[in-house]
PDB file of N, CA and C in Angstrom:
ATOM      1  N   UNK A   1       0.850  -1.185   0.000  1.00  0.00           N
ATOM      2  CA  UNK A   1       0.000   0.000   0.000  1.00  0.00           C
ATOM      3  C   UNK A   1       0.888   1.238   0.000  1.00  0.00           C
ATOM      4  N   UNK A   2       0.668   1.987  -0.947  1.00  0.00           N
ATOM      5  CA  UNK A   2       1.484   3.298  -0.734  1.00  0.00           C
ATOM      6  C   UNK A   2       1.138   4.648  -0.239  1.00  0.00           C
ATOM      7  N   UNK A   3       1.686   5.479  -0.059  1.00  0.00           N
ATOM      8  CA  UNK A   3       1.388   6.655   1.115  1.00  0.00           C
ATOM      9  C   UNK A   3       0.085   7.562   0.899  1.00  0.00           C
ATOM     10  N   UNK A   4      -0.187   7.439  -0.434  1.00  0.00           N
ATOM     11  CA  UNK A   4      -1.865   7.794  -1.041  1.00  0.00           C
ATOM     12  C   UNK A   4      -2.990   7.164  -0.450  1.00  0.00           C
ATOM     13  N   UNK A   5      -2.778   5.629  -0.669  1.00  0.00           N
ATOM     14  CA  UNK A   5      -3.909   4.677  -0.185  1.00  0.00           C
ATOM     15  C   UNK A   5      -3.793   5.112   1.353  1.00  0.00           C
ATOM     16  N   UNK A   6      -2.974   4.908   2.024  1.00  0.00           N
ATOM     17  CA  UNK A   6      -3.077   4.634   3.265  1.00  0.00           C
ATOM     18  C   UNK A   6      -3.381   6.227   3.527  1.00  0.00           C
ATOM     19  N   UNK A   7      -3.433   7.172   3.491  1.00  0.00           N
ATOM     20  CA  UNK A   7      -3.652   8.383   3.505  1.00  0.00           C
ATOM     21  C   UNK A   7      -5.254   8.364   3.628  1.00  0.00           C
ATOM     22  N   UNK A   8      -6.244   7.899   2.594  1.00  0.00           N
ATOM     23  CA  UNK A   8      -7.028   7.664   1.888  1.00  0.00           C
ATOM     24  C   UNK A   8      -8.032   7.135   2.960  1.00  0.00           C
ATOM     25  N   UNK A   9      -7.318   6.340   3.621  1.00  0.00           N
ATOM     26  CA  UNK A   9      -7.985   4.965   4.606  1.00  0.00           C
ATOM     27  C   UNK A   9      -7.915   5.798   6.025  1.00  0.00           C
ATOM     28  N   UNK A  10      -6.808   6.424   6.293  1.00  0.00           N
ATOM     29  CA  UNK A  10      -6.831   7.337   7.414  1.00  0.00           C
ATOM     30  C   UNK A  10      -8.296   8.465   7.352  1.00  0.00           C
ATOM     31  N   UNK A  11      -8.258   8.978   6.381  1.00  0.00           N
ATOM     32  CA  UNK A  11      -9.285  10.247   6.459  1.00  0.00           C
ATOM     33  C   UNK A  11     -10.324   9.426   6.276  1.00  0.00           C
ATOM     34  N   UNK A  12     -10.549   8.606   5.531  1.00  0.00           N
ATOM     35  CA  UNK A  12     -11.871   7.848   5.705  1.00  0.00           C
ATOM     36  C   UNK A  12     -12.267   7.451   7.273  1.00  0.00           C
ATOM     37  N   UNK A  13     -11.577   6.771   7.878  1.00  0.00           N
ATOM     38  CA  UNK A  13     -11.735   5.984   9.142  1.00  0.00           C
ATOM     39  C   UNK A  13     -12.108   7.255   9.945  1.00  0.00           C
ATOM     40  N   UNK A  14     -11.577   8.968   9.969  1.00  0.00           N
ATOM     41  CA  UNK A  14     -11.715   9.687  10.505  1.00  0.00           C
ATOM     42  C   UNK A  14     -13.131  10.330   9.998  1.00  0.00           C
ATOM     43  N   UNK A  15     -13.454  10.431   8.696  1.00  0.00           N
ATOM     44  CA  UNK A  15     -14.539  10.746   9.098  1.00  0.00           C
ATOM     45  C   UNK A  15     -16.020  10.044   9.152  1.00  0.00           C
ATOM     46  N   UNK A  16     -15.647   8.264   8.938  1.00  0.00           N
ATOM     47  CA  UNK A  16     -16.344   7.620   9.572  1.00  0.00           C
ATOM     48  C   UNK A  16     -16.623   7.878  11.756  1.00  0.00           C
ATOM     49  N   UNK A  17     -15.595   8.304  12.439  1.00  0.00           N
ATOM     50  CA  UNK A  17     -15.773   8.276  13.508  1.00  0.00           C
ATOM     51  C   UNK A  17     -16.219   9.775  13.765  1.00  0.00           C
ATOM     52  N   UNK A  18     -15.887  10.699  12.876  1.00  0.00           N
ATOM     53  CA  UNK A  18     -16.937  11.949  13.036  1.00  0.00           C
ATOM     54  C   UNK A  18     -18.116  12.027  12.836  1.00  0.00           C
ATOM     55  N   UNK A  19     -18.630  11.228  12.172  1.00  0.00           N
ATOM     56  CA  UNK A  19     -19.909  11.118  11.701  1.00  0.00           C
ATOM     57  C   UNK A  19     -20.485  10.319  12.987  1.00  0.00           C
ATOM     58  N   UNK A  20     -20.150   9.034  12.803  1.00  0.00           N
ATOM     59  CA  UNK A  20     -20.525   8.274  14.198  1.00  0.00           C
ATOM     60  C   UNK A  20     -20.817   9.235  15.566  1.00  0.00           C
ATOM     61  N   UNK A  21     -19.941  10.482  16.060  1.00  0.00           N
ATOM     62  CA  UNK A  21     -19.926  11.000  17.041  1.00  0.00           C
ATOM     63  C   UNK A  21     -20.747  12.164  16.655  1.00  0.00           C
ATOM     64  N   UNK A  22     -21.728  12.733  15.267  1.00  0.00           N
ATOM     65  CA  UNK A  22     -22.539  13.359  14.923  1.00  0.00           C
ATOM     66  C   UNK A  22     -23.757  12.354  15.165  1.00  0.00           C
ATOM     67  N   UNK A  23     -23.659  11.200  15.125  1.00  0.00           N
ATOM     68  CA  UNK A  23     -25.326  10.269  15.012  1.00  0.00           C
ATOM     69  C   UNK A  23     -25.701  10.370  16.633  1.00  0.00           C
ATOM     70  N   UNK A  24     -24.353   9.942  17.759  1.00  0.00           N
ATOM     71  CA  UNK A  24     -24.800   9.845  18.845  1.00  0.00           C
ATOM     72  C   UNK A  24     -25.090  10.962  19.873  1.00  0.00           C
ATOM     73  N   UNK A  25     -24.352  12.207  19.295  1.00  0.00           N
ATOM     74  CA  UNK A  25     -24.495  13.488  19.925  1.00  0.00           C
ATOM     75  C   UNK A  25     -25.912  13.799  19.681  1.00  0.00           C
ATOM     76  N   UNK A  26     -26.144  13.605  18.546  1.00  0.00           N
ATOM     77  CA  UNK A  26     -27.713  14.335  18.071  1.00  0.00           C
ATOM     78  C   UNK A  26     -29.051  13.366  18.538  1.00  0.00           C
ATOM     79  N   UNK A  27     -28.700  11.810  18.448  1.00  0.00           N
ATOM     80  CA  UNK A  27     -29.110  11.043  19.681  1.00  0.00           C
ATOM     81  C   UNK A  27     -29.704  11.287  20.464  1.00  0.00           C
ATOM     82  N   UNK A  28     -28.177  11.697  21.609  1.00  0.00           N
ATOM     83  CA  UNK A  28     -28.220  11.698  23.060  1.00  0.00           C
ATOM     84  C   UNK A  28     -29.317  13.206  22.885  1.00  0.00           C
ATOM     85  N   UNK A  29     -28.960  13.781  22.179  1.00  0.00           N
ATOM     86  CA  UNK A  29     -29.697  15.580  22.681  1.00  0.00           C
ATOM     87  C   UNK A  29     -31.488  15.538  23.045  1.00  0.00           C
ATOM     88  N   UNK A  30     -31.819  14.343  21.349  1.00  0.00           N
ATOM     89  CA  UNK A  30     -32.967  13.875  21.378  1.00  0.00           C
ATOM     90  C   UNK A  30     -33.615  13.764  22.243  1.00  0.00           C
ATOM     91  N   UNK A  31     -33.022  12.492  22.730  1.00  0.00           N
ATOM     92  CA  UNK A  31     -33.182  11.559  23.594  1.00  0.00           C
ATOM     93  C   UNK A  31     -33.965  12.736  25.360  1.00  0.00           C
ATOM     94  N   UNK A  32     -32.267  13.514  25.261  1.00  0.00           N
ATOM     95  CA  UNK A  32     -32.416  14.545  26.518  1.00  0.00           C
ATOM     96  C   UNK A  32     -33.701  15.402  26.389  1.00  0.00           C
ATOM     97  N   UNK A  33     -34.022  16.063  25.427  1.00  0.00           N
ATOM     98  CA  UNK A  33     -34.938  16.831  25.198  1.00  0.00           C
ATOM     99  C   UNK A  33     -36.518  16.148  24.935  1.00  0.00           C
ATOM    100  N   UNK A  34     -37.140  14.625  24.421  1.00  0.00           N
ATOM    101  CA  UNK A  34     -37.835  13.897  24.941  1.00  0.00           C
ATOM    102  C   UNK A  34     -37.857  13.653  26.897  1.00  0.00           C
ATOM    103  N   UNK A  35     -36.831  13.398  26.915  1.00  0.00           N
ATOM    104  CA  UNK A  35     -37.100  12.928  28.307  1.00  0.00           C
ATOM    105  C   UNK A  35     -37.546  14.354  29.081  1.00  0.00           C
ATOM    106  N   UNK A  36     -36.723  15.280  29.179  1.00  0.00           N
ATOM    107  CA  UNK A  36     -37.097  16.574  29.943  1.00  0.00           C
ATOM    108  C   UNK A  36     -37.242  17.686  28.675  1.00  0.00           C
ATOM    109  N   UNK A  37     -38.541  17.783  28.848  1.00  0.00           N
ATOM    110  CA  UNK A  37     -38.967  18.371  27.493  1.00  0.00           C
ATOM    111  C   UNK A  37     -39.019  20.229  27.866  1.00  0.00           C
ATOM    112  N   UNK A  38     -38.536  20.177  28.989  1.00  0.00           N
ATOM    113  CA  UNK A  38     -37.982  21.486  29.450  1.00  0.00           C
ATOM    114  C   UNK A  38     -36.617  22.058  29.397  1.00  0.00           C
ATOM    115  N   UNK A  39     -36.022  21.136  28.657  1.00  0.00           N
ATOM    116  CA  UNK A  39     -34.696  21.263  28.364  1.00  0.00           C
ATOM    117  C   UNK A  39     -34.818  21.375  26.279  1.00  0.00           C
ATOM    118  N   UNK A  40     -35.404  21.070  26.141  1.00  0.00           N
ATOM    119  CA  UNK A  40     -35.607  21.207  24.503  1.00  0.00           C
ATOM    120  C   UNK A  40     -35.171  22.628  24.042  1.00  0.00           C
ATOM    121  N   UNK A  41     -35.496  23.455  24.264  1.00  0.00           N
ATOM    122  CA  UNK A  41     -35.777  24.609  23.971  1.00  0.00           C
ATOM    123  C   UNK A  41     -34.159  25.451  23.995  1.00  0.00           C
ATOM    124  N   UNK A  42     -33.430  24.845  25.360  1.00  0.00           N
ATOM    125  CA  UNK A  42     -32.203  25.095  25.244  1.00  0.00           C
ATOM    126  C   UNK A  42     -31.058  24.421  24.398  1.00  0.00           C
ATOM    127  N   UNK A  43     -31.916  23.190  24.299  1.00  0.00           N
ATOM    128  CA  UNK A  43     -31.066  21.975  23.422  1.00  0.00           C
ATOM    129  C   UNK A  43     -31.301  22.706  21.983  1.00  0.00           C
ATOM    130  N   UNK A  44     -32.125  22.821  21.473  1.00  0.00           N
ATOM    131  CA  UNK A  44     -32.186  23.642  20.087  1.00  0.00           C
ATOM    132  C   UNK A  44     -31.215  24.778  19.831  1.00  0.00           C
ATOM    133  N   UNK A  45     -31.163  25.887  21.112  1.00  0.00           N
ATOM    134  CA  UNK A  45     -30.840  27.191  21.119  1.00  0.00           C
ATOM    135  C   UNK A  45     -29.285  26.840  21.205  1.00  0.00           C
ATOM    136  N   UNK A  46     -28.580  25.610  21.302  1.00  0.00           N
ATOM    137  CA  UNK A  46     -27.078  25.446  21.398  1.00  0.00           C
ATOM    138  C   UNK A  46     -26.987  25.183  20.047  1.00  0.00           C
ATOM    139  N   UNK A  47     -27.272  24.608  19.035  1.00  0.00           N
ATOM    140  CA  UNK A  47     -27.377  24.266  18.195  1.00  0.00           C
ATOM    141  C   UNK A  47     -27.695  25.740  17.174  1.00  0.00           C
ATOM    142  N   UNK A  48     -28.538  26.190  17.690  1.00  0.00           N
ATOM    143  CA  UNK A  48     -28.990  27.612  16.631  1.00  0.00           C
ATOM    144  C   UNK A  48     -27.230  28.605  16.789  1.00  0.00           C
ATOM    145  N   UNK A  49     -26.816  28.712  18.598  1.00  0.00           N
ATOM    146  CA  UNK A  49     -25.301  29.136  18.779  1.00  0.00           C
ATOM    147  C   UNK A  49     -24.075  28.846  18.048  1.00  0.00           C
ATOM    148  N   UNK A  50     -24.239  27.523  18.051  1.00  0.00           N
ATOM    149  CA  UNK A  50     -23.364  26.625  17.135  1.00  0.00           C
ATOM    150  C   UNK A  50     -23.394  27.158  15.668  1.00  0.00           C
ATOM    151  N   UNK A  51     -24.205  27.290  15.377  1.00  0.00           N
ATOM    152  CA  UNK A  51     -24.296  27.629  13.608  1.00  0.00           C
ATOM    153  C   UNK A  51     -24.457  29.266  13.858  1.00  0.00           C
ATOM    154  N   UNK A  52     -24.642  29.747  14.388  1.00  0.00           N
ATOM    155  CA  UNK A  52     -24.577  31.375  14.666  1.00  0.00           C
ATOM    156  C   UNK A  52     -23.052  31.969  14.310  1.00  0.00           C
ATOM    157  N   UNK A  53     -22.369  30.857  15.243  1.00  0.00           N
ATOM    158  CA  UNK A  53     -20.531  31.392  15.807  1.00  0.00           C
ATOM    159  C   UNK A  53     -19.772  30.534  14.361  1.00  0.00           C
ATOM    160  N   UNK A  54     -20.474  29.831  13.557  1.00  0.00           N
ATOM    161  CA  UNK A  54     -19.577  29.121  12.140  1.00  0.00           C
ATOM    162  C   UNK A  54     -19.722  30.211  11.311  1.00  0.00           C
ATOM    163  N   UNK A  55     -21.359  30.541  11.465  1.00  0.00           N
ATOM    164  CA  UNK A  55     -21.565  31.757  10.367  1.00  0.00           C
ATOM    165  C   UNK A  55     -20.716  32.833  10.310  1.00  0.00           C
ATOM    166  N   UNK A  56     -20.272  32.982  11.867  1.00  0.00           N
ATOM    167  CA  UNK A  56     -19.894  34.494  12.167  1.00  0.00           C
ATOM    168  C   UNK A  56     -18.677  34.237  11.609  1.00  0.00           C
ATOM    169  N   UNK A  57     -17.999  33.421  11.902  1.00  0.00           N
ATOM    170  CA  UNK A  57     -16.259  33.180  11.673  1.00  0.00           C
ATOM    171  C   UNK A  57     -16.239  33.134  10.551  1.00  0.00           C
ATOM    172  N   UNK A  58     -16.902  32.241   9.629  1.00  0.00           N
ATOM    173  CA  UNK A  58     -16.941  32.504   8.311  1.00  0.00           C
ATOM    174  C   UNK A  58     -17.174  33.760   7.623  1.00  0.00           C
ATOM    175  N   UNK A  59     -17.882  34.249   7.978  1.00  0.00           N
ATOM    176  CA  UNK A  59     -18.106  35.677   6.902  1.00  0.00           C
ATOM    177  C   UNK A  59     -17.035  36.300   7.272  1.00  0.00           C
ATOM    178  N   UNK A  60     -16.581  36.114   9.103  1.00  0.00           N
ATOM    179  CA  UNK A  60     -15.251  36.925   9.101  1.00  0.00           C
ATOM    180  C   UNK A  60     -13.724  36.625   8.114  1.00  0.00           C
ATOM    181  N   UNK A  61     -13.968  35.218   8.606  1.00  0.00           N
ATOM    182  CA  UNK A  61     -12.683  34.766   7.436  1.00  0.00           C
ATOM    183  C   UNK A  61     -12.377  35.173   5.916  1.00  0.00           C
ATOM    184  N   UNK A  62     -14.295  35.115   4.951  1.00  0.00           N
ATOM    185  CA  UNK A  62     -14.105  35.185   3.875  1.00  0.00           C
ATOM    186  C   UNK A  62     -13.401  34.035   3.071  1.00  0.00           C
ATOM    187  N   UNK A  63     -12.659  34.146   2.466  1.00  0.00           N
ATOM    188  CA  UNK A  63     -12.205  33.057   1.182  1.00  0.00           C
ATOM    189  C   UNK A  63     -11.166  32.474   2.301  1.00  0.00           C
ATOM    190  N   UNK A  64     -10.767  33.084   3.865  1.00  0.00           N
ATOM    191  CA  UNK A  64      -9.561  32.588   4.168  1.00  0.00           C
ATOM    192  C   UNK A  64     -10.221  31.254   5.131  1.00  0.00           C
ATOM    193  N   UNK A  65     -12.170  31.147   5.056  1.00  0.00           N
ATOM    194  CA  UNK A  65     -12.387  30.765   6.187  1.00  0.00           C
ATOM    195  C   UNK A  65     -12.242  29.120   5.872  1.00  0.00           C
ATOM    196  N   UNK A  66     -11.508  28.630   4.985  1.00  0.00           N
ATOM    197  CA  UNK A  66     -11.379  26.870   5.190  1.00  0.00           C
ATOM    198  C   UNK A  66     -12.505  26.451   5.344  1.00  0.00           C
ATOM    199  N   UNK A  67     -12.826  25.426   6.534  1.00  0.00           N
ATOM    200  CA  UNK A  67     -13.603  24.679   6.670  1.00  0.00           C
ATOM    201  C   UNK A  67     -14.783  24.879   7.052  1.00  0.00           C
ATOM    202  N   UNK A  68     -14.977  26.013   7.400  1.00  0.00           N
ATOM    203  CA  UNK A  68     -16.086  27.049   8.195  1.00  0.00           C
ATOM    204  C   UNK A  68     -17.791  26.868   7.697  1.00  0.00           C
ATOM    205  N   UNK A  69     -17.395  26.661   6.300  1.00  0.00           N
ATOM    206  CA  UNK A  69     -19.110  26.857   5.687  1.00  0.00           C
ATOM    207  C   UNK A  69     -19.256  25.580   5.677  1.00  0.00           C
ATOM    208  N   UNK A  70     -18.603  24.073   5.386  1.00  0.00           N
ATOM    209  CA  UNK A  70     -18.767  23.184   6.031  1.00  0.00           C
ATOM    210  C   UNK A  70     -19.468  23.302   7.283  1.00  0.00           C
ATOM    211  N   UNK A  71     -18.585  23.106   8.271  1.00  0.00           N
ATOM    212  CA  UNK A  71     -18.924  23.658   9.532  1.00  0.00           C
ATOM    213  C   UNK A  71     -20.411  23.862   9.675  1.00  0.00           C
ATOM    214  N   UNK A  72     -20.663  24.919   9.417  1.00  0.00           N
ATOM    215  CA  UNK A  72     -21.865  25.371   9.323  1.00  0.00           C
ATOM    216  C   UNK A  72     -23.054  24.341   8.449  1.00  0.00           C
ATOM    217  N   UNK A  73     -22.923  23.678   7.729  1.00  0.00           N
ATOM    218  CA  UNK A  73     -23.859  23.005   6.704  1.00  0.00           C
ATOM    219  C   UNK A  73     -23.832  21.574   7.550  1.00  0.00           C
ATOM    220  N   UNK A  74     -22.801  21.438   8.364  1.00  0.00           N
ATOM    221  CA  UNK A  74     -22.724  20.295   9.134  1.00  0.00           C
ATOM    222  C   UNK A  74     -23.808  20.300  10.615  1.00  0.00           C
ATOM    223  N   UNK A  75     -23.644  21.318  11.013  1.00  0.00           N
ATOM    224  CA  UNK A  75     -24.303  21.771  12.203  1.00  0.00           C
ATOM    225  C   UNK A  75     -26.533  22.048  11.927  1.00  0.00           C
ATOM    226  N   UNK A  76     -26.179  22.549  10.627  1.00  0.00           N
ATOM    227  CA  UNK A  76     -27.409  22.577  10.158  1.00  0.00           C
ATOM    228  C   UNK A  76     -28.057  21.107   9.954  1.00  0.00           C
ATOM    229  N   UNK A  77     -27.174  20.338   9.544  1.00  0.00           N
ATOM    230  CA  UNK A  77     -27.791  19.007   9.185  1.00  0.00           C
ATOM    231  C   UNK A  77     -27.920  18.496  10.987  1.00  0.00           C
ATOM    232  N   UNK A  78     -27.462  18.443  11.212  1.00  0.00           N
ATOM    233  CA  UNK A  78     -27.382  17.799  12.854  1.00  0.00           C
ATOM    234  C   UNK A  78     -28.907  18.438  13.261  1.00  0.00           C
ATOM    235  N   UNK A  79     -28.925  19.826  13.546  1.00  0.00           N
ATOM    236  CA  UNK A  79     -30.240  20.380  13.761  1.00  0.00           C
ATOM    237  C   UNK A  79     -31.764  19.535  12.954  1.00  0.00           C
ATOM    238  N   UNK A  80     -31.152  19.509  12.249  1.00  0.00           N
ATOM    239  CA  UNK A  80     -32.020  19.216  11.133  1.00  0.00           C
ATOM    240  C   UNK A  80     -32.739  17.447  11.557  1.00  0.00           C
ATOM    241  N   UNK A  81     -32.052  16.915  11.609  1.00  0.00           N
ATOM    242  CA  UNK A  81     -31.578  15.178  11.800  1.00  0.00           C
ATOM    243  C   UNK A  81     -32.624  15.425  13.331  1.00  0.00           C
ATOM    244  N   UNK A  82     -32.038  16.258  14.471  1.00  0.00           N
ATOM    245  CA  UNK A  82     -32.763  16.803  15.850  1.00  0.00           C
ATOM    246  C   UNK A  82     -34.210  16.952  15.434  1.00  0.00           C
ATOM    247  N   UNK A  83     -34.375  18.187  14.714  1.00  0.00           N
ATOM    248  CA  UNK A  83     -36.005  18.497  14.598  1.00  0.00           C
ATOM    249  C   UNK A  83     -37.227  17.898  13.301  1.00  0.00           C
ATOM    250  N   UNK A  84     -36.274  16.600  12.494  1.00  0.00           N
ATOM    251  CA  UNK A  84     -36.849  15.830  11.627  1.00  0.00           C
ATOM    252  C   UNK A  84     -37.203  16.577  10.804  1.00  0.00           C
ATOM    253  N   UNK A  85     -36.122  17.707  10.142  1.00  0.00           N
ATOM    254  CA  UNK A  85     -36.406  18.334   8.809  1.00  0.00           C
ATOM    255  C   UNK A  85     -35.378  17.668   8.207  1.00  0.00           C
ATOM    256  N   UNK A  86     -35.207  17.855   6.721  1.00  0.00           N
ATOM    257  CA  UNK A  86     -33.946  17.738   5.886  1.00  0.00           C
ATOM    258  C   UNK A  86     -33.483  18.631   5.622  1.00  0.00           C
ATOM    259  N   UNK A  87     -34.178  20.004   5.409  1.00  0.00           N
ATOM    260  CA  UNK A  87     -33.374  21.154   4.508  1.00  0.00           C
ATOM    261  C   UNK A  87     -32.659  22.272   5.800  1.00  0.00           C
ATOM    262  N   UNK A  88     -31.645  22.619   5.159  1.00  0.00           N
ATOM    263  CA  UNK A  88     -30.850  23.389   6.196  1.00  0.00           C
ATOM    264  C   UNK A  88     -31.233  24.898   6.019  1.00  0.00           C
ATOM    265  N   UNK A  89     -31.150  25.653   7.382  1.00  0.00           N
ATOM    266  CA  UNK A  89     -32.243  26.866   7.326  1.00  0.00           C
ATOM    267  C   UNK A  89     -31.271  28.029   6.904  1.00  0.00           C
ATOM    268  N   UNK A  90     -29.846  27.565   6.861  1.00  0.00           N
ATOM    269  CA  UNK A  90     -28.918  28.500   6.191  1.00  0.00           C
ATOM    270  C   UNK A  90     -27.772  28.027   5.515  1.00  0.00           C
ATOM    271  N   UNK A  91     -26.821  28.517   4.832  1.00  0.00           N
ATOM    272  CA  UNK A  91     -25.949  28.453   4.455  1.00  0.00           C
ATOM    273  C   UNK A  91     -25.133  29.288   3.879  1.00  0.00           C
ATOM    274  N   UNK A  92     -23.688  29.441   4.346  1.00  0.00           N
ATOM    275  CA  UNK A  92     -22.450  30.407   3.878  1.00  0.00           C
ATOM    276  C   UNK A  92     -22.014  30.354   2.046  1.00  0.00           C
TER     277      UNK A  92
END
């Protein structure tokens, strides 16, 4: 195997275990916000923060911001996956 493949297999495996730790985070939040349905409201509003502070960095960055609008389209889907929509309510 040469330093491509195995390269290849690294970032895969990584963002197989990011994803994995996106299914169970958004899960557990579920899960939290069913059980104490008085906590929902804040469980959403971390999530709305979350994509607030990608947006912000991004527009600050501009073309320098890398991974940022990712970021952001990632966080939207998570929300999204949370409140059983598909479409994301923004994007950079």
């Amino acid at each position: 195997m040469d330093g491509i493949d195995e390269l290849k297999r690294e970032i895969a495996t990584i963002a197989a275990e990011n994803l994995a730790l996106q299914f169970v985070l958004t899960c557990l939040v579920q899960r939290i916000g069913e059980a104490a349905p008085s906590l929902s409201k804040p469980l959403l509003q971390a999530y709305d923060d979350a994509a607030n502070h990608a947006e912000t960095f991004s527009l600050l960055g501009g073309k320098q911001s890398g991974h940022l609008p990712e970021t952001l389209r990632i966080i939207e889907a998570m929300r999204s996956m949370l409140i059983g929509k598909d479409k994301p309510q923004r994007e950079v």
